[in-house]
Protein backbone atom coordinates (compact mmCIF):
# COMPACT_ATOMS: atom_id res chain seq x y z
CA UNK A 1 -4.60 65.65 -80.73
CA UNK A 2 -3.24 62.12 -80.77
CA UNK A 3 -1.99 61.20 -77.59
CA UNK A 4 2.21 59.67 -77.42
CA UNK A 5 3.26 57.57 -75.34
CA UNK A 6 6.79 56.25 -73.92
CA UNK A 7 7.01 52.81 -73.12
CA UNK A 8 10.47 52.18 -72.10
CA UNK A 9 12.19 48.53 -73.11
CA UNK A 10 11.11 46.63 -76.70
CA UNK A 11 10.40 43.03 -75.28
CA UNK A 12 7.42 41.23 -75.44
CA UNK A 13 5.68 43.57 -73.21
CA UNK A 14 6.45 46.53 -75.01
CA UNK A 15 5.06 44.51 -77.90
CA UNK A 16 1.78 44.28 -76.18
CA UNK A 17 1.80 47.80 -75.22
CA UNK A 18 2.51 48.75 -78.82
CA UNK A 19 -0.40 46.69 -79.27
CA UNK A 20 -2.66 47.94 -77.05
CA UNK A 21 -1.77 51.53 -77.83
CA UNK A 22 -2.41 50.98 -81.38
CA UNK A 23 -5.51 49.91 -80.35
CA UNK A 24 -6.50 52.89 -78.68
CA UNK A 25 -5.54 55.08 -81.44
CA UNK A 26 -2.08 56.05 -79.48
CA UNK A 27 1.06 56.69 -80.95
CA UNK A 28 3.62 54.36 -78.85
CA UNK A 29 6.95 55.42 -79.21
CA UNK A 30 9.49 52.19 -77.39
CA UNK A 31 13.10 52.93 -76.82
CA UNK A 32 15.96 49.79 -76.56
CA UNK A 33 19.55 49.47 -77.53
CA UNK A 34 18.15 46.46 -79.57
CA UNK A 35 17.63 47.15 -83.30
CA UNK A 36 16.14 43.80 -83.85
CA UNK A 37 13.25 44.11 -81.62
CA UNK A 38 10.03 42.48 -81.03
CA UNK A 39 8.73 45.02 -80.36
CA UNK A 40 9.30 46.92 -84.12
CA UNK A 41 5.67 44.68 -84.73
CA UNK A 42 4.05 46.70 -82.94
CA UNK A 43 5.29 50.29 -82.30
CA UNK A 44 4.73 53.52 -84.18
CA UNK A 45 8.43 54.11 -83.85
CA UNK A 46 11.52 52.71 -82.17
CA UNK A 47 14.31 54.38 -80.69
CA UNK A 48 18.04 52.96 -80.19
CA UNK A 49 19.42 54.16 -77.14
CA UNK A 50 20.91 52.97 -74.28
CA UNK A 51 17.67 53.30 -71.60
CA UNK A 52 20.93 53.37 -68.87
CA UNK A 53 21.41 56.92 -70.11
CA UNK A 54 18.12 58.40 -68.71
CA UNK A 55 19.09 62.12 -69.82
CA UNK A 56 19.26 60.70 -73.43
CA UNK A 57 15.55 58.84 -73.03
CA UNK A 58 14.23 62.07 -71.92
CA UNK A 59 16.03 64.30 -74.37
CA UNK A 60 13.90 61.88 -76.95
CA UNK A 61 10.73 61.88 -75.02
CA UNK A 62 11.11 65.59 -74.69
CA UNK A 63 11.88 66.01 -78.19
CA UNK A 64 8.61 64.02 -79.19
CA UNK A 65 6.41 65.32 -76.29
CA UNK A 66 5.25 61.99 -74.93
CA UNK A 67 2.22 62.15 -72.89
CA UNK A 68 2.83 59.14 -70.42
CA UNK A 69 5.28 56.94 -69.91
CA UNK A 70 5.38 52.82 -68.65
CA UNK A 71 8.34 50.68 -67.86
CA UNK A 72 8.44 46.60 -69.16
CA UNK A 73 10.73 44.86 -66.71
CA UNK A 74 12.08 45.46 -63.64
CA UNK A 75 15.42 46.99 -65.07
CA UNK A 76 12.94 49.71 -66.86
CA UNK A 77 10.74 51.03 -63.70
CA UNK A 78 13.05 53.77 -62.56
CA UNK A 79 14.07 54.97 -66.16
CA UNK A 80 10.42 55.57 -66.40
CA UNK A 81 9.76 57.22 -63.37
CA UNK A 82 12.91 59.13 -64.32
CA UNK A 83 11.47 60.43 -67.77
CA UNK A 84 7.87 60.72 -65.88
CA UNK A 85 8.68 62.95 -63.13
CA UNK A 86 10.71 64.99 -64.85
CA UNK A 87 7.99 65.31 -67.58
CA UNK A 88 5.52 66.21 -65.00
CA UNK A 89 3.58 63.03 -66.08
CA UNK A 90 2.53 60.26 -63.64
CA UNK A 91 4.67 57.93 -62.17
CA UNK A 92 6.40 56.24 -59.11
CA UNK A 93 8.28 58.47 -57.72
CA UNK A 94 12.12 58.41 -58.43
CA UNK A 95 13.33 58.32 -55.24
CA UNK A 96 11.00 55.19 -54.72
CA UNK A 97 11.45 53.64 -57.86
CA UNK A 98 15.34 53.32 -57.98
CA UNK A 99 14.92 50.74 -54.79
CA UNK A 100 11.08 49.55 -55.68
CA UNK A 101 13.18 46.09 -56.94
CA UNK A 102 15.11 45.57 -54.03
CA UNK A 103 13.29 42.11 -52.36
CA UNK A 104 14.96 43.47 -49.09
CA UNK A 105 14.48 46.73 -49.14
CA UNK A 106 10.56 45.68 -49.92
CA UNK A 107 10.55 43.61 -46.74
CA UNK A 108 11.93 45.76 -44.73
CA UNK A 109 9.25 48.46 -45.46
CA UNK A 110 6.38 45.87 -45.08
CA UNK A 111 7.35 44.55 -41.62
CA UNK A 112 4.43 45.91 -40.10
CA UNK A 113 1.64 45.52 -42.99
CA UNK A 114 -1.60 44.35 -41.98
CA UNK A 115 -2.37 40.92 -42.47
CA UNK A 116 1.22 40.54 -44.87
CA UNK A 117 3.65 37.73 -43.19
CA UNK A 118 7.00 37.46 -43.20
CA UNK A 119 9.60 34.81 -43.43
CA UNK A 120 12.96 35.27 -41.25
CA UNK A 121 15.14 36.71 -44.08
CA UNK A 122 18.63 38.38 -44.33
CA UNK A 123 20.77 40.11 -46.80
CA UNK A 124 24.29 38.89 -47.46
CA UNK A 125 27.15 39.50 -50.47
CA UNK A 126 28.73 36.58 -49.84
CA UNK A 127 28.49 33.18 -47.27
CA UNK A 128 31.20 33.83 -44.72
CA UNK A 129 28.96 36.57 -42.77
CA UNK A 130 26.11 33.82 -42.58
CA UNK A 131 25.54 31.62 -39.99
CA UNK A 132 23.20 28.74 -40.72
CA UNK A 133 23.60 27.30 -37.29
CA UNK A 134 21.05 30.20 -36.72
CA UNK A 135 18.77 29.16 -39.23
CA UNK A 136 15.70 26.11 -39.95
CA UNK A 137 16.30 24.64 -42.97
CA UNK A 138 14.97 24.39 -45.88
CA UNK A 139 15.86 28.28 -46.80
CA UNK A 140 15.56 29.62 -50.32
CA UNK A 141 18.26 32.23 -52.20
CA UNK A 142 17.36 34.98 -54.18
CA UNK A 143 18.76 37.88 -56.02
CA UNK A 144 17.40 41.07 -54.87
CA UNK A 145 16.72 42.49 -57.47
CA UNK A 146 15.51 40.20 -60.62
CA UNK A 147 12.14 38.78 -61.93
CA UNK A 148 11.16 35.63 -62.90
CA UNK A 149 12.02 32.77 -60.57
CA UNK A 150 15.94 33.88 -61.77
CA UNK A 151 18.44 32.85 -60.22
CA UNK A 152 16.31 31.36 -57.23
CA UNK A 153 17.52 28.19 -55.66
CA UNK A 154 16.14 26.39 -52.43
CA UNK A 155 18.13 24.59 -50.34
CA UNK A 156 17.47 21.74 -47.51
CA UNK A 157 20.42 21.39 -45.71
CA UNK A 158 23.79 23.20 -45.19
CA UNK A 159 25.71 20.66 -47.36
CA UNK A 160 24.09 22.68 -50.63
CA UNK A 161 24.98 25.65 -49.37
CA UNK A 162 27.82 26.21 -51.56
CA UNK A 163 26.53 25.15 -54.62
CA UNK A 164 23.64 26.93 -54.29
CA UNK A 165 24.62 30.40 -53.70
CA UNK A 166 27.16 30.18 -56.48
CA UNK A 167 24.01 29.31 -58.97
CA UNK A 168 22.17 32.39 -57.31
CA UNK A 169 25.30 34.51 -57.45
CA UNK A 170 25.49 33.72 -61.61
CA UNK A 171 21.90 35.89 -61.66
CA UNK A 172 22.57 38.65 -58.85
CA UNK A 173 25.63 39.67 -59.92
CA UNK A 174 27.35 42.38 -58.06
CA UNK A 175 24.10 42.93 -56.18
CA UNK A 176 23.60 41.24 -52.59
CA UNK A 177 21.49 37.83 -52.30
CA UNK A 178 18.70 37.86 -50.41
CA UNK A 179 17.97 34.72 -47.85
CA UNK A 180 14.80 33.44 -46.52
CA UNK A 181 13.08 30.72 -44.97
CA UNK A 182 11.43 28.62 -47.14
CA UNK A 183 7.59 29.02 -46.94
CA UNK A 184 6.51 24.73 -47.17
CA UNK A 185 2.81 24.33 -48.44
CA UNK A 186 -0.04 26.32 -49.09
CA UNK A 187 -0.36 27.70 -53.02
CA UNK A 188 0.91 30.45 -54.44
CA UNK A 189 -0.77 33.65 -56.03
CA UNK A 190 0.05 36.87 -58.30
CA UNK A 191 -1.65 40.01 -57.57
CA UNK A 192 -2.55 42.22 -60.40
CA UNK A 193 -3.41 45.39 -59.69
CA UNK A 194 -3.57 49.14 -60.73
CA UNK A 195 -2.41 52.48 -58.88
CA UNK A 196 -3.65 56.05 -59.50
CA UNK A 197 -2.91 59.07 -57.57
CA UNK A 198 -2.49 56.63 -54.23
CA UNK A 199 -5.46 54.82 -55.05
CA UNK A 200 -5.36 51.07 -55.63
CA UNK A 201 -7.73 48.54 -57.57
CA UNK A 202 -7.38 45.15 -57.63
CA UNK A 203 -7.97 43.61 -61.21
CA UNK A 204 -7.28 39.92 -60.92
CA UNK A 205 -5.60 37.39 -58.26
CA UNK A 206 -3.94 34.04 -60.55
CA UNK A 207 -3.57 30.74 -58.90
CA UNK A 208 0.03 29.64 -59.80
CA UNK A 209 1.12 25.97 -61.01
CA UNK A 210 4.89 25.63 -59.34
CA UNK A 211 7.64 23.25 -60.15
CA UNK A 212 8.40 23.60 -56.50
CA UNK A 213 12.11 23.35 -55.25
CA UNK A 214 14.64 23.95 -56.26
CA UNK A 215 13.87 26.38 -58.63
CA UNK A 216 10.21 27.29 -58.44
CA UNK A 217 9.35 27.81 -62.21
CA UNK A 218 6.00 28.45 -63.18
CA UNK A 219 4.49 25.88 -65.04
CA UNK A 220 0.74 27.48 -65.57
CA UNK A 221 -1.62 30.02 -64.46
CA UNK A 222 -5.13 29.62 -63.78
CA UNK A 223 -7.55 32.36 -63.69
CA UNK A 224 -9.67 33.79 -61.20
CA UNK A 225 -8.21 32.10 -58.07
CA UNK A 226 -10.08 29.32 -56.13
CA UNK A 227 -10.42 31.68 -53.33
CA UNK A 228 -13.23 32.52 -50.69
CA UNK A 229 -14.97 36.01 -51.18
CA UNK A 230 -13.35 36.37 -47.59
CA UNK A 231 -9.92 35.48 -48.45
CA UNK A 232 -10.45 37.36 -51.19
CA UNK A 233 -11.20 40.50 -49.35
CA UNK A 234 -7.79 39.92 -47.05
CA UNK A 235 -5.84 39.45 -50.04
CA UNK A 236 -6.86 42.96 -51.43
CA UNK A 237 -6.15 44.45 -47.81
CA UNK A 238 -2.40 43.36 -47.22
CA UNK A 239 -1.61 43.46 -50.54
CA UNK A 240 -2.98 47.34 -50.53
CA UNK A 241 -0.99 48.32 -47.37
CA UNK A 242 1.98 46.57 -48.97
CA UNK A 243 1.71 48.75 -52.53
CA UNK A 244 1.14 52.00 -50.36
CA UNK A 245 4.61 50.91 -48.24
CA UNK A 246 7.06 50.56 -51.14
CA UNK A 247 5.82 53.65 -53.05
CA UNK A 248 3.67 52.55 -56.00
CA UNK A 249 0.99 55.29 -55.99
CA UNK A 250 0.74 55.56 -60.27
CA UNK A 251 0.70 52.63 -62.73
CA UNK A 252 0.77 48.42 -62.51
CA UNK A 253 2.37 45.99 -59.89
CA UNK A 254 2.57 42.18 -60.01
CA UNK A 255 2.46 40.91 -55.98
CA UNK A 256 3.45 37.14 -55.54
CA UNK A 257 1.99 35.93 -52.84
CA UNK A 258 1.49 32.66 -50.92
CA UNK A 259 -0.89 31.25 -48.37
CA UNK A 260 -0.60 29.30 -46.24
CA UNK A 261 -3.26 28.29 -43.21
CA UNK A 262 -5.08 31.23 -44.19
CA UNK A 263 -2.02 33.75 -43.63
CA UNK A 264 -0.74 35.67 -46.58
CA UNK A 265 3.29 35.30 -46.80
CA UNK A 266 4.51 37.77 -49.07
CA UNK A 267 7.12 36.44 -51.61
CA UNK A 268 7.40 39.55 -53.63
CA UNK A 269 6.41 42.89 -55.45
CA UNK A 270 7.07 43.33 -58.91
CA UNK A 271 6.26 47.27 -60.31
CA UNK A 272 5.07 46.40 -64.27
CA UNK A 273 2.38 43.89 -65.15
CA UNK A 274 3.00 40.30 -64.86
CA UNK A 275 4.30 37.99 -67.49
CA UNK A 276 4.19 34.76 -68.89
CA UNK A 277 0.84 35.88 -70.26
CA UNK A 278 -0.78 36.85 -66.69
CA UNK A 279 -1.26 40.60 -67.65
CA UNK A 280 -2.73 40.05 -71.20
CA UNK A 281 -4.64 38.22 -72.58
CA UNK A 282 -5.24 36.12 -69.61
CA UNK A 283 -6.60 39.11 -67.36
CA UNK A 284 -8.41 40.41 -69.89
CA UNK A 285 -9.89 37.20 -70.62
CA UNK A 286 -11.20 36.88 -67.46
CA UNK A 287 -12.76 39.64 -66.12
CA UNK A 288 -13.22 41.31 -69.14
CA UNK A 289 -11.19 44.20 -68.33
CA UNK A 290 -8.91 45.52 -70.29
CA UNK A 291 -5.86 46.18 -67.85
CA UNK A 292 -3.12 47.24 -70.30
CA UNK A 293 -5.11 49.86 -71.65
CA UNK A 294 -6.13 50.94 -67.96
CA UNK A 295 -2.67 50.90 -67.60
CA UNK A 296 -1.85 53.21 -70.92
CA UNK A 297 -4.59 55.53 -69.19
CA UNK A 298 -3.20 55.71 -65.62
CA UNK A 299 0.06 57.06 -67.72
CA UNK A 300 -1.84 59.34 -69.72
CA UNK A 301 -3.63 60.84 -66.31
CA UNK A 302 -6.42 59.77 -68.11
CA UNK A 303 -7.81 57.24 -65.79
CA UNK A 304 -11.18 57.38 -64.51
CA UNK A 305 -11.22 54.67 -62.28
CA UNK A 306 -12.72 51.11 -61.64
CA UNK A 307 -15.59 49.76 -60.53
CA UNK A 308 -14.16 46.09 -59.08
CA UNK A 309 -17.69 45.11 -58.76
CA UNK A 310 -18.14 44.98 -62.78
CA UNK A 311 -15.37 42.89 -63.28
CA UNK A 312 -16.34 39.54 -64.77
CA UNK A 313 -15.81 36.02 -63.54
CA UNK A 314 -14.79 34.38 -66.14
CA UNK A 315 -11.72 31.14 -66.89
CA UNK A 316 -9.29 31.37 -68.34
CA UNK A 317 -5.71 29.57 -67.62
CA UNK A 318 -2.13 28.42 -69.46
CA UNK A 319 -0.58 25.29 -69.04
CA UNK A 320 3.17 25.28 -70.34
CA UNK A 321 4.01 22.03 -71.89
CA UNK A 322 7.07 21.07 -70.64
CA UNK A 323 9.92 18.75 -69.29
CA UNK A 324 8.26 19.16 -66.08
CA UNK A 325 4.81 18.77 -67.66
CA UNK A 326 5.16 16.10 -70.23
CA UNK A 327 2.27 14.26 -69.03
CA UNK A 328 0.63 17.03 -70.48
CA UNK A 329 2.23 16.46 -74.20
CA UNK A 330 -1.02 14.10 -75.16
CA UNK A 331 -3.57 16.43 -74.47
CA UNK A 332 -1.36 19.22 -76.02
CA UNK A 333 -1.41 17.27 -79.05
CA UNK A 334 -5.14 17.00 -79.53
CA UNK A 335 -6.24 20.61 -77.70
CA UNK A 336 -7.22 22.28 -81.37
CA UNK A 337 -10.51 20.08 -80.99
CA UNK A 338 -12.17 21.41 -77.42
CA UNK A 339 -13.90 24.69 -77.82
CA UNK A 340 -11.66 25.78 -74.61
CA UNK A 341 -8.75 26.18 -76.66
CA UNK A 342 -7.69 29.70 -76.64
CA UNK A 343 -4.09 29.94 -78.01
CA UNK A 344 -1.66 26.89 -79.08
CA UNK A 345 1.82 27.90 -79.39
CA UNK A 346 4.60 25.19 -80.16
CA UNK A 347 8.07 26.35 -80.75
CA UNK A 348 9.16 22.37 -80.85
CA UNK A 349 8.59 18.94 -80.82
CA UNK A 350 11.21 18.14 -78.23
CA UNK A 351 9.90 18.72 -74.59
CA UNK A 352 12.18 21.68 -72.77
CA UNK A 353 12.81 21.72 -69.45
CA UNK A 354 12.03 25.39 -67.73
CA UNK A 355 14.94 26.85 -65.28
CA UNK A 356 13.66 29.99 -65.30
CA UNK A 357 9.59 31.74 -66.44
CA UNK A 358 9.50 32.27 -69.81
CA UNK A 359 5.97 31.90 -71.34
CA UNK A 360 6.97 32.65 -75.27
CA UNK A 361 9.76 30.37 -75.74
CA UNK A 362 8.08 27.43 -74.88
CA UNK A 363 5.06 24.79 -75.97
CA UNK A 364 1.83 26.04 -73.93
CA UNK A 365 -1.81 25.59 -74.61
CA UNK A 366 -4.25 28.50 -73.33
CA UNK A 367 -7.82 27.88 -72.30
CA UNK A 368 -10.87 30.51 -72.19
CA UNK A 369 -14.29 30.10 -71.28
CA UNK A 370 -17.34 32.35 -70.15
CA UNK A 371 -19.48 29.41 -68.17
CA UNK A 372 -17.29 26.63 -67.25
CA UNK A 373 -13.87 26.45 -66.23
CA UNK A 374 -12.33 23.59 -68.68
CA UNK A 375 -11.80 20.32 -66.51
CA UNK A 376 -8.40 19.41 -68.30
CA UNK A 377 -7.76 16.51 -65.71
CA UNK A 378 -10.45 14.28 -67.22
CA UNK A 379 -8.22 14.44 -70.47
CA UNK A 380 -4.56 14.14 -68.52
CA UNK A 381 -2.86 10.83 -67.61
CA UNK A 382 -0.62 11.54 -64.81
């Protein structure tokens, strides 16, 4: 019998899960309101709907008998649980998954996680019920409840307050802002891990490349992190407790971290693999694991776990070539000639600048390499 599976959303990531299924001899079934969808490369079939309407996405999935079901974004994680629990398939469970992108909620329900820090933070709707007498600046805005560096904005001193929190109010909408203190130093990290019945495995930890304020794009990834075997291990704890405290006991999550004098800040969970390339191919590239497909299988209740200690150790990075990055442009220019070279992708001449992550509509060079991680500095002019 050929197994079907739901993957709710037709982005980019539902293109790689189309992928991946197809891969795997599964029948992927995606479901959008968008008709011109990326993901149409990659799918068996495609389904316009409105994903809003969950009784509609499970009338389909239903109809098709889907057996397992992933979400793509943020906005897609409790449709999916939706369809999932109702389908007796696994899943986050609803009741967990309708908040599981709330940054405050997430905070809250961490507070006393092993080994996770927290800033001060606060939840407002609008300015006049905060007091920044009460507060060390620099702090940093968020919405509560979107992905990728959107709408984020950090401000040193009460005099771009204003401005500030209107930009971060563009991105969260009717939804409250979330204010923290801003973590200075240290380097930040992603997370990427896999759930199954309660269980967690950790697949990969990425060392970020930030813009830094105001708006904290990401720039690159490198792969594995620079980190001691101890640090390592203390990651793997706190990030752990912090999964089992929001709910995520079936399928991926994407933890942003930072550290700072040894002590691991959280900055966020995210409940779907990462992106900007983090999730596939770069994971895969590195340890040789194939984590979408473990992810397709912890949907299927097919998983049969992990054995961390297999995992490989091998490098593999992006750089995105950039406004931010342009001292970057003459090495981008030449890359097809080092062995490294993974994936070139130029989309134009012109340097962009980045406001916000978005690792497929931009110049970016990927690197891979079984025995030596690629010293691109000795090629860079800063």
């Amino acid at each position: 019998m050929v197994k079907k599976l739901a993957i709710i959303g037709s982005g980019r990531m539902a293109w790689i899960f189309g992928k991946n299924a197809s891969e795997m001899g599964i029948e992927s079934h995606a479901f959008s309101f968008d008709d011109h969808c990326v993901a149409k490369e990659t799918v068996t079939e495609h389904h316009l709907v409105d994903i809003m309407k969950v009784d509609d996405v499970l009338d389909i999935c239903r109809k098709i008998g889907v057996h397992g079901v992933v979400a793509t974004t943020e906005l897609t994680v409790p449709v999916a649980s939706y369809v999932a629990q109702n389908m007796g398939l696994p899943c986050i469970p609803y009741d967990k998954a309708k908040v599981i992108t709330d940054k405050y909620r997430n905070r809250k329900v961490c507070e006393h996680v092993e080994g996770l820090v927290q800033p001060r933070y606060a939840e407002v709707y609008d300015l006049d019920v905060f007091n920044d007498k009460d507060w060390q600046f620099p702090i940093i805005l968020k919405p509560t409840s979107k992905g990728g560096k959107r709408g984020i904005a950090v401000v040193d001193s009460p005099d771009e307050l204003i401005s500030a929190f209107g930009y971060t109010k563009q991105f969260a909408g009717h939804d409250p802002i979330i204010i923290e203190e801003f973590i200075k130093g240290g380097q930040e990290y992603s997370v990427e891990s896999l759930s199954y019945k309660g269980r967690h495995y950790m697949i990969q930890i990425t060392e970020k490349i930030s813009s830094g304020p105001p708006h904290c794009v990401e720039l690159g990834h490198r792969q594995p992190a620079q980190l001691s075997p101890e640090m390592r291990s203390a990651v793997q704890k706190a990030v752990f407790g912090g999964l089992t405290a929001i709910g995520v006991e079936n399928g991926s999550c994407h933890t942003e971290i930072k550290i700072v004098h040894d002590k691991i800040y959280l900055i966020e969970f995210n409940a779907r693999p990462g992106g900007d390339h983090i999730a596939w191919p770069l994971t895969e590239l590195s340890t040789g694991y194939p984590y979408i497909k473990g992810l397709i299988e912890v949907a299927l209740d097919e998983f049969r776990g992990l054995d961390e200690a297999q995992l490989k150790n091998y490098y593999a990075g992006v750089c995105f070539v950039t406004e931010q990055t342009a001292y970057l442009k003459p090495l981008f220019d030449i890359c097809e000639q080092f062995d490294w070279l993974y994936w070139k992708n130029e989309v134009s001449k012109e340097l962009l600048p980045l406001t916000h992550n978005d690792g497929y509509h931009t110049n970016f060079m990927m690197y891979y390499s079984k025995t030596a991680k690629p010293d691109l500095n000795k090629f860079i002019k800063k």
